[in-house]
C-alpha atoms as a PDB file:
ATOM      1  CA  UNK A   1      97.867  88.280 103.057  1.00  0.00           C
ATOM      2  CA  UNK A   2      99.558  89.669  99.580  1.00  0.00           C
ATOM      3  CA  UNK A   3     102.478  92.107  99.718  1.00  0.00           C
ATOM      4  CA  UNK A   4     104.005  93.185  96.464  1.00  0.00           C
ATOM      5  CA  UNK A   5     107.068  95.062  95.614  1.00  0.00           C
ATOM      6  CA  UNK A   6     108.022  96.295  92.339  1.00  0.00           C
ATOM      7  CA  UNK A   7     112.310  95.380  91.026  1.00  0.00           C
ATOM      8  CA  UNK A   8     113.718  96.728  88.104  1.00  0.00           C
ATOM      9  CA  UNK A   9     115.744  94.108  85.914  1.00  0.00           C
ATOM     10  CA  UNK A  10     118.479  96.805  84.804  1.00  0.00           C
ATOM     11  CA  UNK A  11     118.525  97.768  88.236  1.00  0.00           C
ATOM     12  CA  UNK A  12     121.934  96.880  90.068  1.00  0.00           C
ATOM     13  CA  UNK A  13     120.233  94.791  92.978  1.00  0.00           C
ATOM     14  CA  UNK A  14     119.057  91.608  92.438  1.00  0.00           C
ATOM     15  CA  UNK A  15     115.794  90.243  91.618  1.00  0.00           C
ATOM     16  CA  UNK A  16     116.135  87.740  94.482  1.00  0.00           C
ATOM     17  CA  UNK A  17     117.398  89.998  96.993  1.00  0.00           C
ATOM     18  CA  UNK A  18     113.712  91.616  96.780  1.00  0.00           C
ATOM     19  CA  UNK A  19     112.386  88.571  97.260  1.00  0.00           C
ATOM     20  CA  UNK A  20     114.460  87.825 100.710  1.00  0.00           C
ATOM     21  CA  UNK A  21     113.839  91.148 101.767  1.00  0.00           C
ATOM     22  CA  UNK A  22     110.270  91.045 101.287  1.00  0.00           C
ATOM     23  CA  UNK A  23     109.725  87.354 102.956  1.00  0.00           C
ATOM     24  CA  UNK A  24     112.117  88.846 106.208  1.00  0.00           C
ATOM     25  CA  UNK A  25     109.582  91.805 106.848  1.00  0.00           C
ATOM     26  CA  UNK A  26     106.790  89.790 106.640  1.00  0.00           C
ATOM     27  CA  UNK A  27     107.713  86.686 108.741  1.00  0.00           C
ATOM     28  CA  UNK A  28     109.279  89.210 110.946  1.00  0.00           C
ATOM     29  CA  UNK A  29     112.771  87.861 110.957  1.00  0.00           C
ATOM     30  CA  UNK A  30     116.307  89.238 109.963  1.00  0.00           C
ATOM     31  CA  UNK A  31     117.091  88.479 106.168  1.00  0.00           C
ATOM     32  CA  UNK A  32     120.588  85.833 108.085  1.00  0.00           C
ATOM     33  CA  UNK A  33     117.724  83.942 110.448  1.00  0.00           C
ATOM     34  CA  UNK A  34     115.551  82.757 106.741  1.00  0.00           C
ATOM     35  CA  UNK A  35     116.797  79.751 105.271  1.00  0.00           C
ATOM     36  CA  UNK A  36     119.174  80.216 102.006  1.00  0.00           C
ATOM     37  CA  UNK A  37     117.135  80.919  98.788  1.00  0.00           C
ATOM     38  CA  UNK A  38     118.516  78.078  97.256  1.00  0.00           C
ATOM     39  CA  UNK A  39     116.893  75.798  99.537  1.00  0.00           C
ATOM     40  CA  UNK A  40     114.002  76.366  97.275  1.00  0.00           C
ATOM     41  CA  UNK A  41     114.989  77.753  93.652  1.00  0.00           C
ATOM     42  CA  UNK A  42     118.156  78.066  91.897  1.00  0.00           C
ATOM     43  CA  UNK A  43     118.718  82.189  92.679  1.00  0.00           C
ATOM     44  CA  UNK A  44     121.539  82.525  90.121  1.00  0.00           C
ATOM     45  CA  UNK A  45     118.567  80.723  87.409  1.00  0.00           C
ATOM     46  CA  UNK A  46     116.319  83.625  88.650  1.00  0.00           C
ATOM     47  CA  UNK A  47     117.945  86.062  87.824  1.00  0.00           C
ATOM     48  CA  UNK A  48     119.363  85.237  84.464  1.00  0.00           C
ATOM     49  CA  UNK A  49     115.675  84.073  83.793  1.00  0.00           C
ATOM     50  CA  UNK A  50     114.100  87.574  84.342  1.00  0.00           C
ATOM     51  CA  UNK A  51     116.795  89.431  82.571  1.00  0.00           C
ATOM     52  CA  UNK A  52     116.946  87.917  79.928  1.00  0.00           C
ATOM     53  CA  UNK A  53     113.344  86.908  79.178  1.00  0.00           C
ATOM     54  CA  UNK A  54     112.377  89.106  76.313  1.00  0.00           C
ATOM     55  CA  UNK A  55     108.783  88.992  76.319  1.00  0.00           C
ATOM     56  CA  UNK A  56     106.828  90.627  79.489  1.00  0.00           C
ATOM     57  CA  UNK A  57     104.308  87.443  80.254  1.00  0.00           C
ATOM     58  CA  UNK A  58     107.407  85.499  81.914  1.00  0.00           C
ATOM     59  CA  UNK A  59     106.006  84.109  85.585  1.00  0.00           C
ATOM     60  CA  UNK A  60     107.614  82.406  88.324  1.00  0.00           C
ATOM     61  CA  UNK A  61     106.145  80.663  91.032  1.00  0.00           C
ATOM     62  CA  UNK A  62     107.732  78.998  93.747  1.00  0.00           C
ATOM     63  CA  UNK A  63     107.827  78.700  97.617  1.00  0.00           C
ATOM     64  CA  UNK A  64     110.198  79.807 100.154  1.00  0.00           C
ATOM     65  CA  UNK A  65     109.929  79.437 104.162  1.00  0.00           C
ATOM     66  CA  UNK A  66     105.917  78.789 104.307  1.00  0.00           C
ATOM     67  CA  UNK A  67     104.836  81.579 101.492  1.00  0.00           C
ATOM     68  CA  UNK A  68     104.378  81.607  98.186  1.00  0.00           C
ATOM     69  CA  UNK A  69     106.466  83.834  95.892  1.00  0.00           C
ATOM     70  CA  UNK A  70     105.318  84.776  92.322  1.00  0.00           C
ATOM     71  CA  UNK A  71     107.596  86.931  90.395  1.00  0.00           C
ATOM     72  CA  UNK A  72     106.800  88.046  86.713  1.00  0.00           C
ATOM     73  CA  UNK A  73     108.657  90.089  83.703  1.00  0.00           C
ATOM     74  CA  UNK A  74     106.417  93.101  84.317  1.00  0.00           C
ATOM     75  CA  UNK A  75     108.793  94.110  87.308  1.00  0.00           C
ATOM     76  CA  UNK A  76     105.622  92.685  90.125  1.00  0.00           C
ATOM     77  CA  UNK A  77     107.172  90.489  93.232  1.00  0.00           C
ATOM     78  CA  UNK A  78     104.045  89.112  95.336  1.00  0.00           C
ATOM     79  CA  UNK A  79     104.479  87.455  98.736  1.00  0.00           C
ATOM     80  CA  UNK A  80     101.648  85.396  99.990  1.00  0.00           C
ATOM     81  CA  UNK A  81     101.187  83.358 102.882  1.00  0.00           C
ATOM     82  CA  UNK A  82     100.947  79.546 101.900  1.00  0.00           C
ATOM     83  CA  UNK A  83      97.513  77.434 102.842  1.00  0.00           C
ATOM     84  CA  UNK A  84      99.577  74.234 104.653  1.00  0.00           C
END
């Protein structure tokens, strides 16, 4: 199962708070029971990453507590659930 959400990079929340939101509804847990982010990626890298990137083909890949999160310059979060 895919679930995307949409940021905005001028917006004042963060780029990876989407990301811990989204991963909370679907594994169906509070956002203080998931692990912290930067078990798995560098948040504060993240975000300077996205907002700065100036061309709109940036992607970012990575996983977080069993899923697989891909993030991209054209605003698109998608949550999957990892094959382990």
């Amino acid at each position: 199962m895919v679930v995307t959400t949409q940021y905005d990079p001028h917006s004042e929340q963060a780029i990876v708070s989407s990301i811990v939101e989204t991963v909370s509804n679907l594994a169906e847990k509070e956002v203080e029971e998931l692990p912290p982010l930067y078990d798995s990626i560098d948040p504060e890298a993240v975000e300077r990453l996205f907002i700065q990137s100036e061309t709109r083909q940036l992607k970012l890949i990575f996983q977080y507590c069993g899923y697989t999160i891909r993030v991209n310059a054209t605003g698109t979060i998608a949550v999957e659930t990892s094959n382990q």
